[in-house]
Protein backbone atom coordinates (compact mmCIF):
# COMPACT_ATOMS: atom_id res chain seq x y z
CA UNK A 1 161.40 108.70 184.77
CA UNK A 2 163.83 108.93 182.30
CA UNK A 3 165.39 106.12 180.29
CA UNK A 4 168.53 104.55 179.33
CA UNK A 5 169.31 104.57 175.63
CA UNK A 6 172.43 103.93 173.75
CA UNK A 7 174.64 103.69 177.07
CA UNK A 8 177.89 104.11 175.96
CA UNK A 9 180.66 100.91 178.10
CA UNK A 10 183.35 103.29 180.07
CA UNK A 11 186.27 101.22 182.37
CA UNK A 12 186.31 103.07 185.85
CA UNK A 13 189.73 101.30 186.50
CA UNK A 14 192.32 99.07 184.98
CA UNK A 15 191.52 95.07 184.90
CA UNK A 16 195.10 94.87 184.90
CA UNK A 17 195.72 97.30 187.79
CA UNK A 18 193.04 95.13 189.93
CA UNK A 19 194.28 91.81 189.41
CA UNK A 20 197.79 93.37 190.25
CA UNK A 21 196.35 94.38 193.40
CA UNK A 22 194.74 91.40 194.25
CA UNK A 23 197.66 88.81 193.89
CA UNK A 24 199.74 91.42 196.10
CA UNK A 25 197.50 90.95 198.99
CA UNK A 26 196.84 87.45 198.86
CA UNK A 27 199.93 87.64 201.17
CA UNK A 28 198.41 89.98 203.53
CA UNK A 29 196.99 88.85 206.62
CA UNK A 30 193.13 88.31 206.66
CA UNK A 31 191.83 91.83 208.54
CA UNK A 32 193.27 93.67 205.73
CA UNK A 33 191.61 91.35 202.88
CA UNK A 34 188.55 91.51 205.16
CA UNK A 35 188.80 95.79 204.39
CA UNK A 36 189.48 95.72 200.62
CA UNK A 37 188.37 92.67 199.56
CA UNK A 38 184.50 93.59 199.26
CA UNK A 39 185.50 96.78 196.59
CA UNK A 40 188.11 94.70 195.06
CA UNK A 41 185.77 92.33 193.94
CA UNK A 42 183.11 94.63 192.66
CA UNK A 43 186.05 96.31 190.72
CA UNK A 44 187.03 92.69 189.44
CA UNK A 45 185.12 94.28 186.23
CA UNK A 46 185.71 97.57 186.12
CA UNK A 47 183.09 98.07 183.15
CA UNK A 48 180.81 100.31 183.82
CA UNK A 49 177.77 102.21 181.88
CA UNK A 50 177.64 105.60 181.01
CA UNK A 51 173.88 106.76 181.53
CA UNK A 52 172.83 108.65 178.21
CA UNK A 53 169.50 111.28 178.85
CA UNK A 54 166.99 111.10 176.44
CA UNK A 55 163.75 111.12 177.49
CA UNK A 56 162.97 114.90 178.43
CA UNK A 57 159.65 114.27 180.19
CA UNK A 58 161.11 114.03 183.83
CA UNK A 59 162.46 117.80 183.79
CA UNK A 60 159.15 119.17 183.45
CA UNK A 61 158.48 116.53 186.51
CA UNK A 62 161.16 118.11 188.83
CA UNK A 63 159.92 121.98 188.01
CA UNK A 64 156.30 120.76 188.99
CA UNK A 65 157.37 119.64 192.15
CA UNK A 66 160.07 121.68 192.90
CA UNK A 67 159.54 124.74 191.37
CA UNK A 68 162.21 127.01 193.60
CA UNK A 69 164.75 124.93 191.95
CA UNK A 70 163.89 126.02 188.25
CA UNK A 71 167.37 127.31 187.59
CA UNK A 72 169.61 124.39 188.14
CA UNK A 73 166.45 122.14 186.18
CA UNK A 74 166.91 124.24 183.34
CA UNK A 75 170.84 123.60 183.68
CA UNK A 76 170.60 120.18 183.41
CA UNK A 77 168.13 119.88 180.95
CA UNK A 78 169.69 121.97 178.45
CA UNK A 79 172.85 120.13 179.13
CA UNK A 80 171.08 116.94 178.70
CA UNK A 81 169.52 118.38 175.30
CA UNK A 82 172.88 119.21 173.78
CA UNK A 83 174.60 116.08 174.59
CA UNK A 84 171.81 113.88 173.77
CA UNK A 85 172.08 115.37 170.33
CA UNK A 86 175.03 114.53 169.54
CA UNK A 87 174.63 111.24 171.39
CA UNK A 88 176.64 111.44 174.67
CA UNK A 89 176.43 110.33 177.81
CA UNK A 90 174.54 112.76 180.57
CA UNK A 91 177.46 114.58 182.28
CA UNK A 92 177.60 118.01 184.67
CA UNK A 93 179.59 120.23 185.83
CA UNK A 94 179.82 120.56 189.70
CA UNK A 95 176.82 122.12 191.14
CA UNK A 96 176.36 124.05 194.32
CA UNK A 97 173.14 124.83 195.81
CA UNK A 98 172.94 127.61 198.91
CA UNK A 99 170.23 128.52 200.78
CA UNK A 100 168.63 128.45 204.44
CA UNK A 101 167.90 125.50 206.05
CA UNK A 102 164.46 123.42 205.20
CA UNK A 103 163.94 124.26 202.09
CA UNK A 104 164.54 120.66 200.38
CA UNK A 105 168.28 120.85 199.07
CA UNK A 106 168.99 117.09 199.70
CA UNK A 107 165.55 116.26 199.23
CA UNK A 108 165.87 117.78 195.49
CA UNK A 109 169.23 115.77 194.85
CA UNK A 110 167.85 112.57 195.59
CA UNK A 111 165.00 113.12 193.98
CA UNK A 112 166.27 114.50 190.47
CA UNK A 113 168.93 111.50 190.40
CA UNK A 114 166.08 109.20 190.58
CA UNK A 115 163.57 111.18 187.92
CA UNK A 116 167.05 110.87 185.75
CA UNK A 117 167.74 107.62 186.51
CA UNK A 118 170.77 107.66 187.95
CA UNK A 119 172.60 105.89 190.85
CA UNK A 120 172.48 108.13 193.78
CA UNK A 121 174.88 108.28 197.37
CA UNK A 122 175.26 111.18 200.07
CA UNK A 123 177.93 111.87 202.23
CA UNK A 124 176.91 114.05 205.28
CA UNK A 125 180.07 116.63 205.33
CA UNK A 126 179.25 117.46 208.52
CA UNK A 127 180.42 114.40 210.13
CA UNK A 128 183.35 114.18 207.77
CA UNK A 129 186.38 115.59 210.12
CA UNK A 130 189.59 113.53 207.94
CA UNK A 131 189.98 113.05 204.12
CA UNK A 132 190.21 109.65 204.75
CA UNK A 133 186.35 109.17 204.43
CA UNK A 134 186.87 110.77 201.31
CA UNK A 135 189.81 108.87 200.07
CA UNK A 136 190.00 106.00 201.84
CA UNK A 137 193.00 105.40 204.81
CA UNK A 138 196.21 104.15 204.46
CA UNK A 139 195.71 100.12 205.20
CA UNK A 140 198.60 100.49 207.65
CA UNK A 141 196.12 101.83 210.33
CA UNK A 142 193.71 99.74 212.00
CA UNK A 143 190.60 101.56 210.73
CA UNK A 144 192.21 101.96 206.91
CA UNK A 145 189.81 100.77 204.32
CA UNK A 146 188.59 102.07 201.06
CA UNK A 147 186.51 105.48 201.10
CA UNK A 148 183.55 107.28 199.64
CA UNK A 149 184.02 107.70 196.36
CA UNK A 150 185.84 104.45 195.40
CA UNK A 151 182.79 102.57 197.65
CA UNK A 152 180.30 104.74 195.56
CA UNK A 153 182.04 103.97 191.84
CA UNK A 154 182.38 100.34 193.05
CA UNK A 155 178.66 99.63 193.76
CA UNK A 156 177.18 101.79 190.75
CA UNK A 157 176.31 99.85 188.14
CA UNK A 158 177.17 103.72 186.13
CA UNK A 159 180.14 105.66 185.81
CA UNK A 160 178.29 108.91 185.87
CA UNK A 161 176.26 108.62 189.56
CA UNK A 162 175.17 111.75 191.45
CA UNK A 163 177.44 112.24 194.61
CA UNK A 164 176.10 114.58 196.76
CA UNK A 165 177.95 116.57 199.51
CA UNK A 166 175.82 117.31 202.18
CA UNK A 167 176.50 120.25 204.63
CA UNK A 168 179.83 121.07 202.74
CA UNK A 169 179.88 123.71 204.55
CA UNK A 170 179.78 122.56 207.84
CA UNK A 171 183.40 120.66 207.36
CA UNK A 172 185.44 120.19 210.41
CA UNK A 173 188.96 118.77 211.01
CA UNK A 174 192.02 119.66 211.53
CA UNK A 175 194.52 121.02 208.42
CA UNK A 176 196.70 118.27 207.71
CA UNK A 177 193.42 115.96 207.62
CA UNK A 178 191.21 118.66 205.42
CA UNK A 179 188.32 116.59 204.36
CA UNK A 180 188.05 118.92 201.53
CA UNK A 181 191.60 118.11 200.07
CA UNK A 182 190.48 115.43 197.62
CA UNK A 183 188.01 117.45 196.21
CA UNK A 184 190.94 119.99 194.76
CA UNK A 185 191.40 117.23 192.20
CA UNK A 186 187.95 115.12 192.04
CA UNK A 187 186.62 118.36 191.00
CA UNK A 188 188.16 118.82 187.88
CA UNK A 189 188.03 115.87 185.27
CA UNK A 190 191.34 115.85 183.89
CA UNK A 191 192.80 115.09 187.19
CA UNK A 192 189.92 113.24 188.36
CA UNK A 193 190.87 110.54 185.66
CA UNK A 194 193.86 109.28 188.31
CA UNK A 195 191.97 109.37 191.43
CA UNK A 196 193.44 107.15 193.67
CA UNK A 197 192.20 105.98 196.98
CA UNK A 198 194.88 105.16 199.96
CA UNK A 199 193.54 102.11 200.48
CA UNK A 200 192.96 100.60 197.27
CA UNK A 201 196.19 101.63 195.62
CA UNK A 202 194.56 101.45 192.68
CA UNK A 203 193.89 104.31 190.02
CA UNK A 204 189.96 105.03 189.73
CA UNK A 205 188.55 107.09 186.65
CA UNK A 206 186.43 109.53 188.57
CA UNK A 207 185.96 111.69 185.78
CA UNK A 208 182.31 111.50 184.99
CA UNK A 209 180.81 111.58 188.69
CA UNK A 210 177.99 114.24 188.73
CA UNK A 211 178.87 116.46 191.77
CA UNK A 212 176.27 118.00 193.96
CA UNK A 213 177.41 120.01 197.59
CA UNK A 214 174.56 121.87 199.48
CA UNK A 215 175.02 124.52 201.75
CA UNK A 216 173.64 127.20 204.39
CA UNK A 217 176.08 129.39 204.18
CA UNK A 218 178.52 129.90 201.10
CA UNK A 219 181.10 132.15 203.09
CA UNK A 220 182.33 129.15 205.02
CA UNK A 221 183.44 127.22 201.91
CA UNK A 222 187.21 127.62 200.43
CA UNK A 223 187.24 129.82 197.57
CA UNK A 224 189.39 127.38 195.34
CA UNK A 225 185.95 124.83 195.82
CA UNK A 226 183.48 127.07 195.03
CA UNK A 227 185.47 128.26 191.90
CA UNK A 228 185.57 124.50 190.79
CA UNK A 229 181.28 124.75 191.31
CA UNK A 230 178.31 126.28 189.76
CA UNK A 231 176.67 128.10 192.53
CA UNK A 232 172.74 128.50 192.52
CA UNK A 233 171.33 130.53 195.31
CA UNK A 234 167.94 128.79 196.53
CA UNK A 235 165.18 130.86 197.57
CA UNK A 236 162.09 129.87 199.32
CA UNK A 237 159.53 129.66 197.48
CA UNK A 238 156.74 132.53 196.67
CA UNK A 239 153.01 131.88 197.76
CA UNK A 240 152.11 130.51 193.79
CA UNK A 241 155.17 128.19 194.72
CA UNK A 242 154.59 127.11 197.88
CA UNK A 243 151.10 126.00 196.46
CA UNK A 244 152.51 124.19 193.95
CA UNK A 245 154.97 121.95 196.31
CA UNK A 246 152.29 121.47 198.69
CA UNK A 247 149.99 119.73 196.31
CA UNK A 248 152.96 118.10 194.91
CA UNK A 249 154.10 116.86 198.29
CA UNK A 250 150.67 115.55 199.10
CA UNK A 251 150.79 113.88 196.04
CA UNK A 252 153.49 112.09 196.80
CA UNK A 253 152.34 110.38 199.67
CA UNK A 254 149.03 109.29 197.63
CA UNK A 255 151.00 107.90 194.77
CA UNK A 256 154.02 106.37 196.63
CA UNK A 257 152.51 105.51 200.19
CA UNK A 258 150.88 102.44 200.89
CA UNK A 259 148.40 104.17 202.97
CA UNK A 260 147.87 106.91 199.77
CA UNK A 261 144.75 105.22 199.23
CA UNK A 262 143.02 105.59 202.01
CA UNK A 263 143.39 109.32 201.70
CA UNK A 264 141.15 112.12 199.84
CA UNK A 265 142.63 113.28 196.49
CA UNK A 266 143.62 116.76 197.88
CA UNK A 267 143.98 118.05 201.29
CA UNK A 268 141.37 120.87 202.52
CA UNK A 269 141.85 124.41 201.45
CA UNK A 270 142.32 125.58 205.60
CA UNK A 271 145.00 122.88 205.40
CA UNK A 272 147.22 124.52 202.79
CA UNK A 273 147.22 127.90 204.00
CA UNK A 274 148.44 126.24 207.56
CA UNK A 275 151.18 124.46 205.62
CA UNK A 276 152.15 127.30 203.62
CA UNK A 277 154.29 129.58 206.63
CA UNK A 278 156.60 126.05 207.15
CA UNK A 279 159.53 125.25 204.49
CA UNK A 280 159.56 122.39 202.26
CA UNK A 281 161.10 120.42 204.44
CA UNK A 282 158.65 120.98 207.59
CA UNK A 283 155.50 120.68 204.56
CA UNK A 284 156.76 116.95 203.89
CA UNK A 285 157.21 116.09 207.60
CA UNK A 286 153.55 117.23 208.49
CA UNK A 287 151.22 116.10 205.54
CA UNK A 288 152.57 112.41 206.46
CA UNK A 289 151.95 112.90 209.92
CA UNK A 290 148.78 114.42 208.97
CA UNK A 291 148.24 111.49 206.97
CA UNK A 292 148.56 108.99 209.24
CA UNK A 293 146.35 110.43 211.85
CA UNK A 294 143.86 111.37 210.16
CA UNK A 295 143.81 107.25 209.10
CA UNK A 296 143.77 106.79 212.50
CA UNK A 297 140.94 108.58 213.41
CA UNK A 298 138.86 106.54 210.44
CA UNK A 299 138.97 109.51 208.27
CA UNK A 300 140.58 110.57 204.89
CA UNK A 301 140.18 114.03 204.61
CA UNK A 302 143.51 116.23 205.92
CA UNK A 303 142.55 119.77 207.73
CA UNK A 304 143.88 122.77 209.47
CA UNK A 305 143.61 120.98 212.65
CA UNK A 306 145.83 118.34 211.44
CA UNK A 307 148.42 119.32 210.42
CA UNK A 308 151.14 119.45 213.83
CA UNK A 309 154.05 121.53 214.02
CA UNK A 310 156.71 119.97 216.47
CA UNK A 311 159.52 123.27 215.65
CA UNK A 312 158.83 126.79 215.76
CA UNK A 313 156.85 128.28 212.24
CA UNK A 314 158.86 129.79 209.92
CA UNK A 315 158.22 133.07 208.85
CA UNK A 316 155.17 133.26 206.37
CA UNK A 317 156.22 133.18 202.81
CA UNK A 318 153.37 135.70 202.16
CA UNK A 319 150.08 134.06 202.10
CA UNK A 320 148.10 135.51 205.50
């Protein structure tokens, strides 16, 4: 895992503009204190850390276990070379990742925030219908209260977290409530500096948040968003691949399971070529089935004939 060094003190808001807001609802009634109290007061110091890169090791991590992936790796860690040498803060620009269903998008995000050590919060698009979850709602309605991203740069102890857009493609909701309206500005840092949520009415620097939206199918995402992204088209991965996360996978579950123990140090050789026609997904879903009934059963050694498939097979990636 990667580790902090240098981290450089960034303000996420104004102390001033916070203790403004405060006093002004100490006259409001309790419900609405109830709603932006919590935020308020993890905003009561707006100081924040900006998460600085430096140790390299965890990039050749995240190619070893996701090795379909390389591309937007080798994005980051280039970035994170360059600004590392001239001592600043890990930043990126918006990142887009496309591809079919099960092959570990959201999986990948969580995972590469925590090999970099950074704070890490998903918002499932495809249950966001207003851009009030986004942006937080007006404190005038009865369910107003603060939304995503000021929740999200309130808890993180860092101004640069990974948000992650989940499904941005799936976005419903009607016009005048476009859940993908506050992303026009949050997307681009100058104008990301003033974000301001509805309910807060208070300015939020949203400048260095590390965007990350996955997606099935690119088409169904507004031009202006995807110009404002880096797009990486992910592929499944080729039989060498698909080796390479199984094992990885597997290991996994030995090193971060409590039952890993009681399990052989690789799975049999019938075992992976079962595992290899399912996506990365499906691959993580059986071996720790797999795993647990094979403890079960008093045994530690995973085979063909445990591994259960609860979904149709995907189509072979090429290895019978």
């Amino acid at each position: 895992m990667c580790t902090t060094s240098n981290n450089t003190k960034f303000n996420i808001a104004q102390r001033i503009a916070i203790e403004a807001r405060v006093t002004a609802l100490a006259r409001r009634d309790e419900d609405i204190k109830t709603r932006v109290g919590p935020i308020l007061k993890q905003l009561w110091n707006p100081e924040r850390e900006l998460h600085h890169v430096s140790d390299l090791s965890a990039f050749q991590i995240l190619r070893d276990r996701f090795p379909n992936f390389i591309q937007v790796i080798d994005l980051w860690e280039a970035t994170a070379i360059g600004l590392s040498r001239v001592g600043l803060p890990f930043q990126s620009a918006p990142v887009l990742l496309v591809g079919d269903p099960g092959l570990g998008k959201t999986f990948f995000v969580k995972e590469a925030a925590k090999a970099l050590a950074l704070p890490y919060y998903e918002l499932s698009m495809a249950t966001a219908t207003a851009s009030f979850l986004i942006s937080g709602g007006n404190l005038q309605w009865a369910q107003g209260e603060p939304g995503f991203v000021a929740k999200s740069l309130a808890e993180s102890a860092m101004a640069n977290p990974v948000l992650l857009l989940d499904e941005i493609d799936k976005v419903g909701g009607e016009n005048r409530y476009d859940p993908l309206g506050p992303f026009y500005p949050l997307l681009e840092p100058h104008s990301a500096k003033r974000f301001r949520d509805e309910a807060l009415e208070v300015e939020l620097d949203a400048s260095k948040v590390i965007w990350v939206a996955t997606a099935n199918d690119i088409n169904n995402i507004p031009s202006p968003i995807r110009s404002r992204m880096r797009v990486f088209e992910i592929t499944p991965p080729d039989p060498p691949q698909m080796r390479q996360v199984i094992k990885s996978v597997y290991q996994g579950i030995l090193d971060n399971q409590t039952y890993g123990s009681l399990l052989d140090a690789e799975i049999h050789e019938d075992a992976i070529e079962v595992l290899s026609r399912l996506g990365p997904r499906l691959v993580r879903q059986s071996l720790e089935e797999a795993s647990l009934h094979v403890i079960r059963d008093n045994r530690s050694l995973i085979q063909a004939g445990d591994i259960k498939v609860h979904q149709e097979r995907r189509t072979p990636y090429g290895f019978l």
